[in-house]
C-alpha atoms as a PDB file:
ATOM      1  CA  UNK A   1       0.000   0.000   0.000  1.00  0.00           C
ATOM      2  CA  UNK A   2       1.122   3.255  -0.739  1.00  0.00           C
ATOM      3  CA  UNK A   3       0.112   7.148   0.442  1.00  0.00           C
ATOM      4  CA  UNK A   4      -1.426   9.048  -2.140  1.00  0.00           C
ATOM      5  CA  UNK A   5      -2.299  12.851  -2.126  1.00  0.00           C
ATOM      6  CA  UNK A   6      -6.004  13.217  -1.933  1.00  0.00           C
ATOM      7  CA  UNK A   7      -7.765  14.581  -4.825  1.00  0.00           C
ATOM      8  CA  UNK A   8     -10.911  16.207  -3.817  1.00  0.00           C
ATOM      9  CA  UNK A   9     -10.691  19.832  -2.461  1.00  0.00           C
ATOM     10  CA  UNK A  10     -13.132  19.606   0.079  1.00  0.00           C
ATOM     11  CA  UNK A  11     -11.883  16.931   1.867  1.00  0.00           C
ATOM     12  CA  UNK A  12     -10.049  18.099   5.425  1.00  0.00           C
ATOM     13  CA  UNK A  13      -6.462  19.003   5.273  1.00  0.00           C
ATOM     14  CA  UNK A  14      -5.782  16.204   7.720  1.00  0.00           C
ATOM     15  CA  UNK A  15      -6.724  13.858   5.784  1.00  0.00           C
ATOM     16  CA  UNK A  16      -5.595  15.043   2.737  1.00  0.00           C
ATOM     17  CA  UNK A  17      -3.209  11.601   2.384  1.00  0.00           C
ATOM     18  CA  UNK A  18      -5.502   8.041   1.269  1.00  0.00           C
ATOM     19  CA  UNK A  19      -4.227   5.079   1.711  1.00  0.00           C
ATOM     20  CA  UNK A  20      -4.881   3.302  -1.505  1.00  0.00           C
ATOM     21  CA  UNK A  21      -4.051  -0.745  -2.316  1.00  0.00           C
ATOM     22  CA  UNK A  22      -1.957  -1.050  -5.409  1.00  0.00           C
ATOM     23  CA  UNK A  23      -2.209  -4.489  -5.678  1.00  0.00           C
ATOM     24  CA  UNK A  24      -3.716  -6.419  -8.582  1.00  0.00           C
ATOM     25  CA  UNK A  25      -7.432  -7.372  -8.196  1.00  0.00           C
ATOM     26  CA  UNK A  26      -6.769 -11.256  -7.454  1.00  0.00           C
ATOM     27  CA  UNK A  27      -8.571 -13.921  -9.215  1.00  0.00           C
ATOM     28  CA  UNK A  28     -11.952 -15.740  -7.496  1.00  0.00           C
ATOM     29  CA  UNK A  29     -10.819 -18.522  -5.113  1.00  0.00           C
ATOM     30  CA  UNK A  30     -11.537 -21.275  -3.305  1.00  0.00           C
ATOM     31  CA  UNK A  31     -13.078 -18.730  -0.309  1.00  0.00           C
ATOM     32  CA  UNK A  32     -14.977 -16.971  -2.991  1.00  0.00           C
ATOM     33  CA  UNK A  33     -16.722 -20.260  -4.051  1.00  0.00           C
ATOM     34  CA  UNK A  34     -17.256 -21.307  -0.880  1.00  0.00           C
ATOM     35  CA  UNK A  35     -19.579 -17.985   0.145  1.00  0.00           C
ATOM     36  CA  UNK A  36     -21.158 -18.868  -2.722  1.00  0.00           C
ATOM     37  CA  UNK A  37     -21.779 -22.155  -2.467  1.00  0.00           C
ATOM     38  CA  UNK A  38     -23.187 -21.185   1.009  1.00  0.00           C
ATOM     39  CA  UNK A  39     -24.798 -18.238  -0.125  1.00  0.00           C
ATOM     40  CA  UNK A  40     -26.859 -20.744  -3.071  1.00  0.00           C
ATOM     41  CA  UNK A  41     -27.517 -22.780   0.068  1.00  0.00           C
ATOM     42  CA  UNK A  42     -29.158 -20.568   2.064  1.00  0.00           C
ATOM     43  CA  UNK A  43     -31.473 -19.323  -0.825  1.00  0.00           C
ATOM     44  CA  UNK A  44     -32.607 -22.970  -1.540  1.00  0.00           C
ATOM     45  CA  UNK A  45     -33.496 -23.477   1.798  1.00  0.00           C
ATOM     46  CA  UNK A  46     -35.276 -20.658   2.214  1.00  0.00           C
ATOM     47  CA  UNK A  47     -37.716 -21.904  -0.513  1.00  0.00           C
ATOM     48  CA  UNK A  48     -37.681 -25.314   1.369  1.00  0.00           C
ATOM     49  CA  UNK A  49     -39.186 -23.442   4.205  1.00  0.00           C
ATOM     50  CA  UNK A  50     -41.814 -21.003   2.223  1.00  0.00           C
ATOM     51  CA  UNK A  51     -42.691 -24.302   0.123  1.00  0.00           C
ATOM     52  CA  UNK A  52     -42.985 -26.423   3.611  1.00  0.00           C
ATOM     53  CA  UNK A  53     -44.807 -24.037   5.605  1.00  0.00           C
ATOM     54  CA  UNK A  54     -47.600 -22.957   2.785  1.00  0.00           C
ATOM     55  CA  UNK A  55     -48.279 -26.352   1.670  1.00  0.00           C
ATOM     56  CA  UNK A  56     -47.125 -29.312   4.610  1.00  0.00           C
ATOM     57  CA  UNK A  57     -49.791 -29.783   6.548  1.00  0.00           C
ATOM     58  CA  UNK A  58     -49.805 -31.587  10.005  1.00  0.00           C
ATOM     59  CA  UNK A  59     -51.934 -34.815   9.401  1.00  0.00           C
ATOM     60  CA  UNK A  60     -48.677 -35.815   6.845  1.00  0.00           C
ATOM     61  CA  UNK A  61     -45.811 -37.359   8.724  1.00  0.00           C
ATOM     62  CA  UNK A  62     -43.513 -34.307   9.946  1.00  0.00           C
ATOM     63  CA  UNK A  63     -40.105 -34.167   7.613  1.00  0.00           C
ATOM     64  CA  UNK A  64     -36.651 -34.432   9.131  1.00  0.00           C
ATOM     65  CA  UNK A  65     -33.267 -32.722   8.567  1.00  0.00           C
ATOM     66  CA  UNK A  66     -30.418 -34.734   7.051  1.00  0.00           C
ATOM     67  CA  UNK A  67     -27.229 -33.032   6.090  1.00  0.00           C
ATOM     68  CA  UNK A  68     -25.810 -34.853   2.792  1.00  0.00           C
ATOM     69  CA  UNK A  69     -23.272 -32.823   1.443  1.00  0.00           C
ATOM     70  CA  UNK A  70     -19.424 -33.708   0.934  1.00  0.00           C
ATOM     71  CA  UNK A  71     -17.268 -30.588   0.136  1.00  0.00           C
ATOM     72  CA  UNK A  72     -15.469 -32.332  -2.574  1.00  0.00           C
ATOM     73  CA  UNK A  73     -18.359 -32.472  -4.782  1.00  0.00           C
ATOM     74  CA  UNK A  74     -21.688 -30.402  -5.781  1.00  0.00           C
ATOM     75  CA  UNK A  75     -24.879 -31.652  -5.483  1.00  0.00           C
ATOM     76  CA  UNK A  76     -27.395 -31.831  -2.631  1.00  0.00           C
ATOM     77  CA  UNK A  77     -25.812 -30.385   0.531  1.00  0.00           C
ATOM     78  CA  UNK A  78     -29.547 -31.000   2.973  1.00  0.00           C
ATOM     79  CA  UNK A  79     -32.762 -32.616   2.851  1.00  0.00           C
ATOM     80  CA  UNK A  80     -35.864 -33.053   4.363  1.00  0.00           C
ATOM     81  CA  UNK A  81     -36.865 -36.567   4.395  1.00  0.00           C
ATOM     82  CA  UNK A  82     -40.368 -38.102   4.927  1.00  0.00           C
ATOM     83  CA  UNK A  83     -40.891 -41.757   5.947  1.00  0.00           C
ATOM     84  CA  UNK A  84     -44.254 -42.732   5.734  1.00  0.00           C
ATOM     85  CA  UNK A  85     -46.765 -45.643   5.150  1.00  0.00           C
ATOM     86  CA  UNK A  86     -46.405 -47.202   1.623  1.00  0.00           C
ATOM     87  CA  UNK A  87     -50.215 -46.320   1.571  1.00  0.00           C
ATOM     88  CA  UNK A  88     -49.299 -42.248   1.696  1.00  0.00           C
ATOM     89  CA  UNK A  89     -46.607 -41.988  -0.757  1.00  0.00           C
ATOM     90  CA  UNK A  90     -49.120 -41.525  -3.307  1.00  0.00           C
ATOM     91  CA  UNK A  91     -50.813 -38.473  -1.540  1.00  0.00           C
ATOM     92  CA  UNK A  92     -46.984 -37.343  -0.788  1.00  0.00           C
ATOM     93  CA  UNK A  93     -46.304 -37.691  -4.542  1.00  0.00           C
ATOM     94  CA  UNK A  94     -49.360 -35.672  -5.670  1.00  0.00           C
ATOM     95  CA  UNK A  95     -48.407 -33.033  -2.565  1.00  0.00           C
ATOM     96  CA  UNK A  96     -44.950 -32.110  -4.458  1.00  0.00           C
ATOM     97  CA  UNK A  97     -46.023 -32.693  -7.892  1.00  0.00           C
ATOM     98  CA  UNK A  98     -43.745 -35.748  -8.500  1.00  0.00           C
ATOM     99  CA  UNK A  99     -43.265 -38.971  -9.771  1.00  0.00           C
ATOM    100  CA  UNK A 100     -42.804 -41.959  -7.243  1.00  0.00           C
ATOM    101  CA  UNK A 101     -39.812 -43.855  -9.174  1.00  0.00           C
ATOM    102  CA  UNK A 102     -37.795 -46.909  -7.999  1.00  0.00           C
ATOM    103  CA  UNK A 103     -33.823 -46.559  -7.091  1.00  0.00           C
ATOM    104  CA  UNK A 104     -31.627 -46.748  -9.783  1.00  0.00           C
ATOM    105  CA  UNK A 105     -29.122 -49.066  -7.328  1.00  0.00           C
ATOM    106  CA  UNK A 106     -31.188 -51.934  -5.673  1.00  0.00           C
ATOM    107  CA  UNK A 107     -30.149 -53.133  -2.426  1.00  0.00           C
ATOM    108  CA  UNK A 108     -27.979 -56.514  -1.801  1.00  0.00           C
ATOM    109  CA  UNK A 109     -30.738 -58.396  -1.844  1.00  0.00           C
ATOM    110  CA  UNK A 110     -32.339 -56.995  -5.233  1.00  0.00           C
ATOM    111  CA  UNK A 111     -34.926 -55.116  -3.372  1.00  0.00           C
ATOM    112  CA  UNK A 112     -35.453 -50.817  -4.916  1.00  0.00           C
ATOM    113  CA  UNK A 113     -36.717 -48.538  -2.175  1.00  0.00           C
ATOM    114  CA  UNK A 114     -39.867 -46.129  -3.880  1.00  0.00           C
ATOM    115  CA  UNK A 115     -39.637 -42.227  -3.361  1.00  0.00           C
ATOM    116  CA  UNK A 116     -40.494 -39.365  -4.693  1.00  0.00           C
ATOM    117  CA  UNK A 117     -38.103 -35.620  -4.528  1.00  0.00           C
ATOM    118  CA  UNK A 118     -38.051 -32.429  -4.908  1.00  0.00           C
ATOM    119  CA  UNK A 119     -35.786 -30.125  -5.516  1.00  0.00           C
ATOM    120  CA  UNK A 120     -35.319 -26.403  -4.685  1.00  0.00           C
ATOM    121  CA  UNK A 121     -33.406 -23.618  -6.631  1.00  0.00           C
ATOM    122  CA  UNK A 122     -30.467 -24.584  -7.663  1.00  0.00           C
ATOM    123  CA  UNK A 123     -30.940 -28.237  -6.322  1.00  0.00           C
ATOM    124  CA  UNK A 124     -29.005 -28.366  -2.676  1.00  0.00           C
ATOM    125  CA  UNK A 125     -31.905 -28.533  -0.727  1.00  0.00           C
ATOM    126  CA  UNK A 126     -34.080 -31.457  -1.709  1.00  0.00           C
ATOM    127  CA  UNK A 127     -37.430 -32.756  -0.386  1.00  0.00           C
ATOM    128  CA  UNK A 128     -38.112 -36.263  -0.284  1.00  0.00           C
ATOM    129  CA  UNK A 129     -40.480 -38.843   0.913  1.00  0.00           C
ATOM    130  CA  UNK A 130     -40.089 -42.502   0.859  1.00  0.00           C
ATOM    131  CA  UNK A 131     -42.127 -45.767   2.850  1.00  0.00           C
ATOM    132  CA  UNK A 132     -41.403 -46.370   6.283  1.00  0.00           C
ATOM    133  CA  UNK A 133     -39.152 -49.365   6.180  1.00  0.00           C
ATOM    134  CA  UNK A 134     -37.364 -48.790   9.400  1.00  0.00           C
ATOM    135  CA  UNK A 135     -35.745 -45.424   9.265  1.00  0.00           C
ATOM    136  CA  UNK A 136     -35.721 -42.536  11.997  1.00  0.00           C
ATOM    137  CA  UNK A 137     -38.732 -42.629  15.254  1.00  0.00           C
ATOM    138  CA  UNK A 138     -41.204 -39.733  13.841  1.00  0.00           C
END
């Protein structure tokens, strides 16, 4: 950094000397992405929430947090999952306005779990419902 006179005449006599960075505007880095990354976080939640609390209602099994992301790849950072009787996916599915669709990857024993996602802005923050076959006490 150097001192530089100041240029405009009305500005006090004492602090007629700026301090002004002469150092090349650097390039975006791995800091930069990260606030953004955050930053495109935030937003999609924030229309997980809106979406939730306008059109969840409370006779639905309640949705819990699940934190998904891995910082050495994109993708979905947090979801809300939904277990609930095989009978209710279908009202779940209508709820959203998706598709119930099998996993691509069955399980060890050839079995694909059902569910039915969606997504919100840019696709961090996911929604998703699947039956009850075991996971978290609602």
């Amino acid at each position: 950094m150097t001192a530089t006179p100041a240029t405009d005449g009305s500005v006090d006599r004492d602090l007629a000397t700026s301090v002004v960075d002469r150092a090349p505007a650097r390039e975006a880095d791995a800091v930069d992405a990260l606030l953004s990354g955050l930053f495109d976080i935030e937003d999609d939640i924030a229309l997980a929430v809106m979406w939730l609390a306008e059109n969840w209602s409370a006779d639905l099994p309640a949705p819990r947090w699940y934190g998904r992301g891995r910082p050495d790849r994109g993708g979905e950072a947090h979801a809300a999952l939904v277990w609930c009787p095989p009978g209710e996916l279908a009202g779940v599915a209508g709820l959203i306005d998706a598709t119930p669709a099998d996993d691509e990857i069955p399980h060890s024993d050839g079995h694909r779990d059902r569910r039915v996602r969606r997504s919100f802005g840019t696709g961090r923050m996911v929604l998703e419902a699947s039956p009850d076959d075991g996971g978290p006490v609602r």
